[in-house]
PDB file of N, CA and C in Angstrom:
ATOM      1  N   UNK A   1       8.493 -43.830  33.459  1.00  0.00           N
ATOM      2  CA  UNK A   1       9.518 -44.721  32.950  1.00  0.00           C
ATOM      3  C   UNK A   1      10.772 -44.655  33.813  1.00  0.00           C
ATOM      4  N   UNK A   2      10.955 -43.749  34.603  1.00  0.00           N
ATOM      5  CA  UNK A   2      12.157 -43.123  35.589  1.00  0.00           C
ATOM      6  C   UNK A   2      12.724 -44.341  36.072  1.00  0.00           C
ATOM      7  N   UNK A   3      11.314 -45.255  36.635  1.00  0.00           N
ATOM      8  CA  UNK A   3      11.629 -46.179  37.964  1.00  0.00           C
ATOM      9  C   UNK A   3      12.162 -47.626  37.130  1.00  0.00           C
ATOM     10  N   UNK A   4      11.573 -47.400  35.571  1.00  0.00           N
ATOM     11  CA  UNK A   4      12.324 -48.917  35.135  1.00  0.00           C
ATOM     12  C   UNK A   4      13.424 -48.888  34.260  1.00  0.00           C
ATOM     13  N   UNK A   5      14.045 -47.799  34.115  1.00  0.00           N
ATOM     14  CA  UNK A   5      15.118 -47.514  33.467  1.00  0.00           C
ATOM     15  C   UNK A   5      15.959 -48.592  34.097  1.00  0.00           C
ATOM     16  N   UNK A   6      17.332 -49.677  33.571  1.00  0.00           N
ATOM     17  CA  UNK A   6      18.070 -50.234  33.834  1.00  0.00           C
ATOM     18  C   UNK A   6      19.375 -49.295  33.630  1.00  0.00           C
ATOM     19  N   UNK A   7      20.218 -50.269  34.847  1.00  0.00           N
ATOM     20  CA  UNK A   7      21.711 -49.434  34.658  1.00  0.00           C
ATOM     21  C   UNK A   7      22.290 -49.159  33.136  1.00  0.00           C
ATOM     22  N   UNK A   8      21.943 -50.152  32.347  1.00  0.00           N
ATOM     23  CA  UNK A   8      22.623 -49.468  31.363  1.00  0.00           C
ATOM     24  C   UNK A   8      21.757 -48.423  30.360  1.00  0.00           C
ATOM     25  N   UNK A   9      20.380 -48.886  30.433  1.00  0.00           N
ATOM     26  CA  UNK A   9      19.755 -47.142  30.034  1.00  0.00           C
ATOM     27  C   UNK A   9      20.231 -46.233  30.728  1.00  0.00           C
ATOM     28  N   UNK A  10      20.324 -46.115  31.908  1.00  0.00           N
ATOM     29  CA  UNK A  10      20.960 -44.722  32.239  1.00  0.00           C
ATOM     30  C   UNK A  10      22.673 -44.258  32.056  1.00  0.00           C
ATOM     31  N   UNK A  11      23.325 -45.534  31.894  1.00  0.00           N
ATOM     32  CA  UNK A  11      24.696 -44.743  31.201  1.00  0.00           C
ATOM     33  C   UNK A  11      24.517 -44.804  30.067  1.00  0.00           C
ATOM     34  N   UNK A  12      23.379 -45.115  29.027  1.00  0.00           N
ATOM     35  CA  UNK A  12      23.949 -44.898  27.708  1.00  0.00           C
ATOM     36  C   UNK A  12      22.764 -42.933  27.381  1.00  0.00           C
ATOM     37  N   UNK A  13      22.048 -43.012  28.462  1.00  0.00           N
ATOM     38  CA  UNK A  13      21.763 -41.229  28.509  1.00  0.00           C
ATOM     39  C   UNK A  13      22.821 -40.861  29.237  1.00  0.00           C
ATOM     40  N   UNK A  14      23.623 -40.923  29.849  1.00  0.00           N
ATOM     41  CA  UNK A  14      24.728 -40.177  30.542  1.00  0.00           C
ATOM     42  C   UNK A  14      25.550 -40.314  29.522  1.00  0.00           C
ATOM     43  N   UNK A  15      25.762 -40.877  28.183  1.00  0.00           N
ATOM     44  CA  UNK A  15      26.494 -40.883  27.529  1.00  0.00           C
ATOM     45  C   UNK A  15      26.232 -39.852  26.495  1.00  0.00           C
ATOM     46  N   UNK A  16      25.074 -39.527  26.382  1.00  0.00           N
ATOM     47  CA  UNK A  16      24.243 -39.129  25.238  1.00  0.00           C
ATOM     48  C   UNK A  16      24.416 -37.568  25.954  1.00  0.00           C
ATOM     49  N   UNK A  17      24.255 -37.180  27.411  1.00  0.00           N
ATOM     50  CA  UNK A  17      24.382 -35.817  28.041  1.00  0.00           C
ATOM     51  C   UNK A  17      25.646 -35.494  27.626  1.00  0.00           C
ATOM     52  N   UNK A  18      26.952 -36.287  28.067  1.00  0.00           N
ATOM     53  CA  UNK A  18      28.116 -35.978  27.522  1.00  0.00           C
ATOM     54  C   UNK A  18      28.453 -35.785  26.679  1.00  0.00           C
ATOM     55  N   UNK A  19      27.599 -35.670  25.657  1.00  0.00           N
ATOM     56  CA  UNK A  19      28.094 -35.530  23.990  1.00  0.00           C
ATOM     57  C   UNK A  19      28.843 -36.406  23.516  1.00  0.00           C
ATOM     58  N   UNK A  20      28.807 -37.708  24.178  1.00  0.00           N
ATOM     59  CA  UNK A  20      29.465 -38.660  23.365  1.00  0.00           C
ATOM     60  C   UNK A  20      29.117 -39.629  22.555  1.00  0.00           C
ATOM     61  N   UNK A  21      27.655 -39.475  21.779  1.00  0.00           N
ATOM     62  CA  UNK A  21      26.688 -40.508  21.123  1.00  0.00           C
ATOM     63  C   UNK A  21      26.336 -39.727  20.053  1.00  0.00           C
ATOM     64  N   UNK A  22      26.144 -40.333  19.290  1.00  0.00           N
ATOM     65  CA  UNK A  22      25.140 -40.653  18.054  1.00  0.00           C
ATOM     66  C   UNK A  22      24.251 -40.957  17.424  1.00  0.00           C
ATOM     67  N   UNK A  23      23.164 -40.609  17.126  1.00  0.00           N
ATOM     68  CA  UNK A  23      21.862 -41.572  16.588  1.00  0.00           C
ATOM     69  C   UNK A  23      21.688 -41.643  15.147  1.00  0.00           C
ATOM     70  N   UNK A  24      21.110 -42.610  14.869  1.00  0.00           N
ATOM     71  CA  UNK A  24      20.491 -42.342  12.952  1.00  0.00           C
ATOM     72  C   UNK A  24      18.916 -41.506  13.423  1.00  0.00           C
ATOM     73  N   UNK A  25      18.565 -40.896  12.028  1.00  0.00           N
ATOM     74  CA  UNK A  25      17.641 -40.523  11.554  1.00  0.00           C
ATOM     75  C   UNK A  25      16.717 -41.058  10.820  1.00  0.00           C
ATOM     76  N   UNK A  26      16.437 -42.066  12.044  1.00  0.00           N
ATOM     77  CA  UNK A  26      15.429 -43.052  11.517  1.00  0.00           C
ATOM     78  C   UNK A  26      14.272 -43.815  12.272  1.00  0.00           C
ATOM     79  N   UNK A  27      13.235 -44.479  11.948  1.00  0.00           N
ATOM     80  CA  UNK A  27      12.123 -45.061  12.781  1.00  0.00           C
ATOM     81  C   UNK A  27      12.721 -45.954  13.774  1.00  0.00           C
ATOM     82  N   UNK A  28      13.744 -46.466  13.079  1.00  0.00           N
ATOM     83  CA  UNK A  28      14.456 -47.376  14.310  1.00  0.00           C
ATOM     84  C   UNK A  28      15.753 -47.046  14.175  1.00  0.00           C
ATOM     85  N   UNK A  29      15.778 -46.093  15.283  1.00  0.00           N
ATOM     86  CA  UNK A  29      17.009 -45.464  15.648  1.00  0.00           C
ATOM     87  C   UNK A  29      18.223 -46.354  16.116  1.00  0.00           C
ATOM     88  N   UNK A  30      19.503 -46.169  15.640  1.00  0.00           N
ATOM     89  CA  UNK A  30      20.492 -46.601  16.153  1.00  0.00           C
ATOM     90  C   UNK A  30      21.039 -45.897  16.732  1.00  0.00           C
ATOM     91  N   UNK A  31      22.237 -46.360  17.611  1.00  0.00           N
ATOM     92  CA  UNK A  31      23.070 -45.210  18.546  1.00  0.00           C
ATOM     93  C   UNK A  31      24.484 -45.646  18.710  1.00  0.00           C
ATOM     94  N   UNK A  32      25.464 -44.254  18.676  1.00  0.00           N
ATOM     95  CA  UNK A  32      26.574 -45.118  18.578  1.00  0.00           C
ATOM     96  C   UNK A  32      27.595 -44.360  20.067  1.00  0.00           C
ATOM     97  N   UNK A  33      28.541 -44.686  20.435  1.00  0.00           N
ATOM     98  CA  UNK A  33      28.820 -44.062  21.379  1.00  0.00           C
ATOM     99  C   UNK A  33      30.528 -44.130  21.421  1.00  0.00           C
ATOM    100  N   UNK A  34      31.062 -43.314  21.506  1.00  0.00           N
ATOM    101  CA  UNK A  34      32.797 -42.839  21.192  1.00  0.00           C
ATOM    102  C   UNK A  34      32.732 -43.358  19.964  1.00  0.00           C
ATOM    103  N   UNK A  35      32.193 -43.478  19.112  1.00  0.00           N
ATOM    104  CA  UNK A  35      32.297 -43.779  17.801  1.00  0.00           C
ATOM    105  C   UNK A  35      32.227 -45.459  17.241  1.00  0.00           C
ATOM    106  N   UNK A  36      31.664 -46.020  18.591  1.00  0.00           N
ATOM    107  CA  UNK A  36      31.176 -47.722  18.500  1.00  0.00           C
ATOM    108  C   UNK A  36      29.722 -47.752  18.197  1.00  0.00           C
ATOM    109  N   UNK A  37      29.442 -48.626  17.338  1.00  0.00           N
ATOM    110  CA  UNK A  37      27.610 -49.125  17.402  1.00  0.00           C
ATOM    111  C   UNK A  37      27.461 -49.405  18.942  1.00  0.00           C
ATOM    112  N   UNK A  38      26.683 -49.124  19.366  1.00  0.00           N
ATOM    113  CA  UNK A  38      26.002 -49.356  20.634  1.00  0.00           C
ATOM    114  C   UNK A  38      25.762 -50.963  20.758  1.00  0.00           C
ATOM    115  N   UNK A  39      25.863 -51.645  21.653  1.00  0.00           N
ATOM    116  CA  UNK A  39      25.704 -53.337  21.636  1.00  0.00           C
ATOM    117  C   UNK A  39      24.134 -53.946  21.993  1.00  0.00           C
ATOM    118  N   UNK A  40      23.514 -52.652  22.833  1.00  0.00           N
ATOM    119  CA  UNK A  40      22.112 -52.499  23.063  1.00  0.00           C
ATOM    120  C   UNK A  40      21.287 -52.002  22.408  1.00  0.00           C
ATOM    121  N   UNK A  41      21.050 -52.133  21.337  1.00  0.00           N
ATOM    122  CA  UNK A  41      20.663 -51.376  20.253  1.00  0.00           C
ATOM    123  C   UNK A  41      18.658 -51.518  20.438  1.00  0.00           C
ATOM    124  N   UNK A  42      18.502 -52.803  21.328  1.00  0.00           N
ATOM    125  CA  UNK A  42      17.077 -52.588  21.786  1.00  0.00           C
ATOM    126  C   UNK A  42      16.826 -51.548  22.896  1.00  0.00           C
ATOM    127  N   UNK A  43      17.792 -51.009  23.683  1.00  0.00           N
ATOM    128  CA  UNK A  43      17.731 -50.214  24.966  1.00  0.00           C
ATOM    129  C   UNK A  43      17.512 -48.911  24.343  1.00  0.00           C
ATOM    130  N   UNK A  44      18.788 -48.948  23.106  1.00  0.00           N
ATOM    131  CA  UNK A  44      19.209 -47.653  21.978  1.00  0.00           C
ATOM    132  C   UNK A  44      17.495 -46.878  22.216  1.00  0.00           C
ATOM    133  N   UNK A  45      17.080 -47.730  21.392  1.00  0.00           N
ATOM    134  CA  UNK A  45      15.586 -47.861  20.833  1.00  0.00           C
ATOM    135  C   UNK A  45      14.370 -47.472  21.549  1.00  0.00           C
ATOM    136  N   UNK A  46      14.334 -48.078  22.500  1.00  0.00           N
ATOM    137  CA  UNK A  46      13.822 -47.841  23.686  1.00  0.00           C
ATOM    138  C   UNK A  46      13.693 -46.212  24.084  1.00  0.00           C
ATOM    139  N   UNK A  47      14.542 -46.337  24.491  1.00  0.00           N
ATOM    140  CA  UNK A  47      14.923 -44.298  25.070  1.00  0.00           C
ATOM    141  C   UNK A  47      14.645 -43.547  23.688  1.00  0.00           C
ATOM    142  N   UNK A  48      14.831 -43.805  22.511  1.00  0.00           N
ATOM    143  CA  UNK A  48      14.171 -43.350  21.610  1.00  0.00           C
ATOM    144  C   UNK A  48      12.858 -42.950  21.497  1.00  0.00           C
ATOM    145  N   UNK A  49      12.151 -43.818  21.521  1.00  0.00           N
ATOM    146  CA  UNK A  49      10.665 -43.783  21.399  1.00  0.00           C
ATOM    147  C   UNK A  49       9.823 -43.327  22.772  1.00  0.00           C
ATOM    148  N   UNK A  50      10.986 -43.545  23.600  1.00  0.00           N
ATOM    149  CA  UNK A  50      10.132 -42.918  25.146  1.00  0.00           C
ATOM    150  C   UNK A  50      10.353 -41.612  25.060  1.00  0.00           C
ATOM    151  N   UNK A  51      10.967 -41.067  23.907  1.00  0.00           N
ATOM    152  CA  UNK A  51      11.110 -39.602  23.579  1.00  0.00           C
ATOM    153  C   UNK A  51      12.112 -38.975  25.372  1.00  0.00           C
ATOM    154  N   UNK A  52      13.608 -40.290  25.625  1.00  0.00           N
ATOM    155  CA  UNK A  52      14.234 -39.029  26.476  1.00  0.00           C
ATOM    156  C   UNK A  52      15.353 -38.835  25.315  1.00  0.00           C
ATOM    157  N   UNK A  53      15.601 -39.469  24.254  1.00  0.00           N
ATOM    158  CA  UNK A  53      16.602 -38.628  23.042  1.00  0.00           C
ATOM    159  C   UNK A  53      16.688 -38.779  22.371  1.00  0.00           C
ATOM    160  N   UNK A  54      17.373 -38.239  21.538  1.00  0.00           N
ATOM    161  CA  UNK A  54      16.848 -37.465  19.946  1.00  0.00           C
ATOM    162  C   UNK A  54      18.036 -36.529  19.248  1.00  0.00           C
ATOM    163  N   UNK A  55      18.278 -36.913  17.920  1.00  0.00           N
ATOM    164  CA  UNK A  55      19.054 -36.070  16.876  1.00  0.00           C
ATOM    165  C   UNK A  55      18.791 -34.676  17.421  1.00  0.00           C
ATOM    166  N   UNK A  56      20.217 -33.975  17.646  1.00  0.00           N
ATOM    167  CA  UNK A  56      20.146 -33.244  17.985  1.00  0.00           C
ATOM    168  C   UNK A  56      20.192 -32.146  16.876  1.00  0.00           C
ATOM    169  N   UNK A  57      20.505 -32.327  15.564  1.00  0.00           N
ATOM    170  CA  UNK A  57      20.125 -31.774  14.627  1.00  0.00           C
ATOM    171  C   UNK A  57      19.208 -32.707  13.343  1.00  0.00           C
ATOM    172  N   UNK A  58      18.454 -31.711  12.523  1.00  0.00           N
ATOM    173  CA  UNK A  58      17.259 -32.427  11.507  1.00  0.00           C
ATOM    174  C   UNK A  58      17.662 -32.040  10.051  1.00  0.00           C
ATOM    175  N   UNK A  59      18.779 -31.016  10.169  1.00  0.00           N
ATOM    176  CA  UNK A  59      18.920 -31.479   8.536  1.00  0.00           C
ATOM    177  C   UNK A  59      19.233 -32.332   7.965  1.00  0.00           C
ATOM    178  N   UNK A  60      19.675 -32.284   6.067  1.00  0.00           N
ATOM    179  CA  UNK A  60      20.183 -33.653   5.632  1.00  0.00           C
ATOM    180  C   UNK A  60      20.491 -34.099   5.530  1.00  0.00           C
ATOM    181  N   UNK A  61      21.684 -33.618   6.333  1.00  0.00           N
ATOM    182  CA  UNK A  61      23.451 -34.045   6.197  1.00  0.00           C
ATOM    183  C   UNK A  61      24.029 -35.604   6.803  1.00  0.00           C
ATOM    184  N   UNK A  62      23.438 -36.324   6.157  1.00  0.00           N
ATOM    185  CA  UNK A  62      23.838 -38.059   6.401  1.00  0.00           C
ATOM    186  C   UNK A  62      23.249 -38.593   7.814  1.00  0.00           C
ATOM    187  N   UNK A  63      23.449 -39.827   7.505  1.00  0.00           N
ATOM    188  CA  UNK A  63      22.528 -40.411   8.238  1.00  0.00           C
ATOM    189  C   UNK A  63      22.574 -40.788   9.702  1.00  0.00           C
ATOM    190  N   UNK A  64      23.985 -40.036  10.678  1.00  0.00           N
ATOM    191  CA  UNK A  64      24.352 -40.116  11.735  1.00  0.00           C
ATOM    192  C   UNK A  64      23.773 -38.757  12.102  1.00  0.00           C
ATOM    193  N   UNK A  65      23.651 -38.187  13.103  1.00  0.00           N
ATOM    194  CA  UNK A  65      23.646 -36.681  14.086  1.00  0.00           C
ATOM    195  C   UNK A  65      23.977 -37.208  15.015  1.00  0.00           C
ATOM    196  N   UNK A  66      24.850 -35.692  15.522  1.00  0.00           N
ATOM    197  CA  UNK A  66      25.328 -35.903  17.535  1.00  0.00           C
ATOM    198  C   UNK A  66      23.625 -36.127  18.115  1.00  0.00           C
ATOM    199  N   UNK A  67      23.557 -36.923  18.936  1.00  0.00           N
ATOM    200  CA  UNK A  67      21.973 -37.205  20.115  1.00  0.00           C
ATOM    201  C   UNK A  67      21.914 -36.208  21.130  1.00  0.00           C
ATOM    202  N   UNK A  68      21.170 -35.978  21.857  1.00  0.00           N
ATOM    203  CA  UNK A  68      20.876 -34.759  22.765  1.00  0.00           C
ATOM    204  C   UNK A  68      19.730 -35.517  23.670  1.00  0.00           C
ATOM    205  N   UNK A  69      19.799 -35.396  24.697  1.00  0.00           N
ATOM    206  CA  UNK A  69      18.286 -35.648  25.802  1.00  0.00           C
ATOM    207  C   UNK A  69      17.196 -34.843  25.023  1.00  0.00           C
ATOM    208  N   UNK A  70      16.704 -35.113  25.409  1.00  0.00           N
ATOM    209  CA  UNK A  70      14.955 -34.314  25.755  1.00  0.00           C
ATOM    210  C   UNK A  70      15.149 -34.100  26.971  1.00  0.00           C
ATOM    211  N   UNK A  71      13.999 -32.733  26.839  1.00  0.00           N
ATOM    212  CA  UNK A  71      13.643 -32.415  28.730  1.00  0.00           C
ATOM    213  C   UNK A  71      12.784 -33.746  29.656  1.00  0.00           C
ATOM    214  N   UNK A  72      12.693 -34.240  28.679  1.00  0.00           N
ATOM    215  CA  UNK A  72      12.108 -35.867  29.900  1.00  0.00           C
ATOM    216  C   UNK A  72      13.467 -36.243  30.438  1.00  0.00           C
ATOM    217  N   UNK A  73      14.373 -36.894  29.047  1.00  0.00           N
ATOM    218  CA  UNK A  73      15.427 -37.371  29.229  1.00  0.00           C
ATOM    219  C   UNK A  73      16.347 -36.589  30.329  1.00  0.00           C
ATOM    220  N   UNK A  74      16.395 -35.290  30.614  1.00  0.00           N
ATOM    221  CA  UNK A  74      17.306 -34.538  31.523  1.00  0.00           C
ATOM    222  C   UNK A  74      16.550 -34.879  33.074  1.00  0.00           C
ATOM    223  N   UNK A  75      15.542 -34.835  32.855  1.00  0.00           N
ATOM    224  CA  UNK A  75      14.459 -35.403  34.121  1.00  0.00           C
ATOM    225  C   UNK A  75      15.007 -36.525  34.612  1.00  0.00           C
ATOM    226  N   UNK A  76      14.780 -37.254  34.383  1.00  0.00           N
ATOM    227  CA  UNK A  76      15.271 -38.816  34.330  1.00  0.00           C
ATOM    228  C   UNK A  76      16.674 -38.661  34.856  1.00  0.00           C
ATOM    229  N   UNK A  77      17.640 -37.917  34.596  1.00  0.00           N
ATOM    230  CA  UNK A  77      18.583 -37.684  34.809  1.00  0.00           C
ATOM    231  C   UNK A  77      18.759 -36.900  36.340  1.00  0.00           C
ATOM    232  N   UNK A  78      18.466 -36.041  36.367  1.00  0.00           N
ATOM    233  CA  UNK A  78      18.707 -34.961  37.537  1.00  0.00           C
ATOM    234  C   UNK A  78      18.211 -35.459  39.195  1.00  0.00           C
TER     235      UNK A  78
END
């Protein structure tokens, strides 16, 4: 997936490395970033399910968590 990532998939994981995003805890993940809904919310989605990120915590505590890469997602990155 490395080679078809678009510019803005990769700043919204450079956003997500920086600790500046958000996801829901849900099948169709949303993402939010400095504290905006994301405007790409199909891209959001995307990098979701390609498993490069993911709630970086799983308890129950409402329906936002800070996002975190995956080790794909840091791949993709480096």
């Amino acid at each position: 997936m490395d080679d078809e990532l678009t510019h803005r998939a990769r700043a919204l994981l450079r956003a997500v490395a920086a600790g500046r995003a958000e996801v829901t805890r849900s099948r169709e993940p949303d993402l939010r970033v400095d504290g905006l809904l994301c405007s790409d919310q199909m891209t959001a989605r995307l990098l979701a399910h390609a498993g490069l990120l993911r709630p970086a915590r799983h308890d129950g505590d409402g329906l936002w968590a800070p996002a975190e890469l995956t080790p794909a997602g840091r791949a993709v990155l480096a």
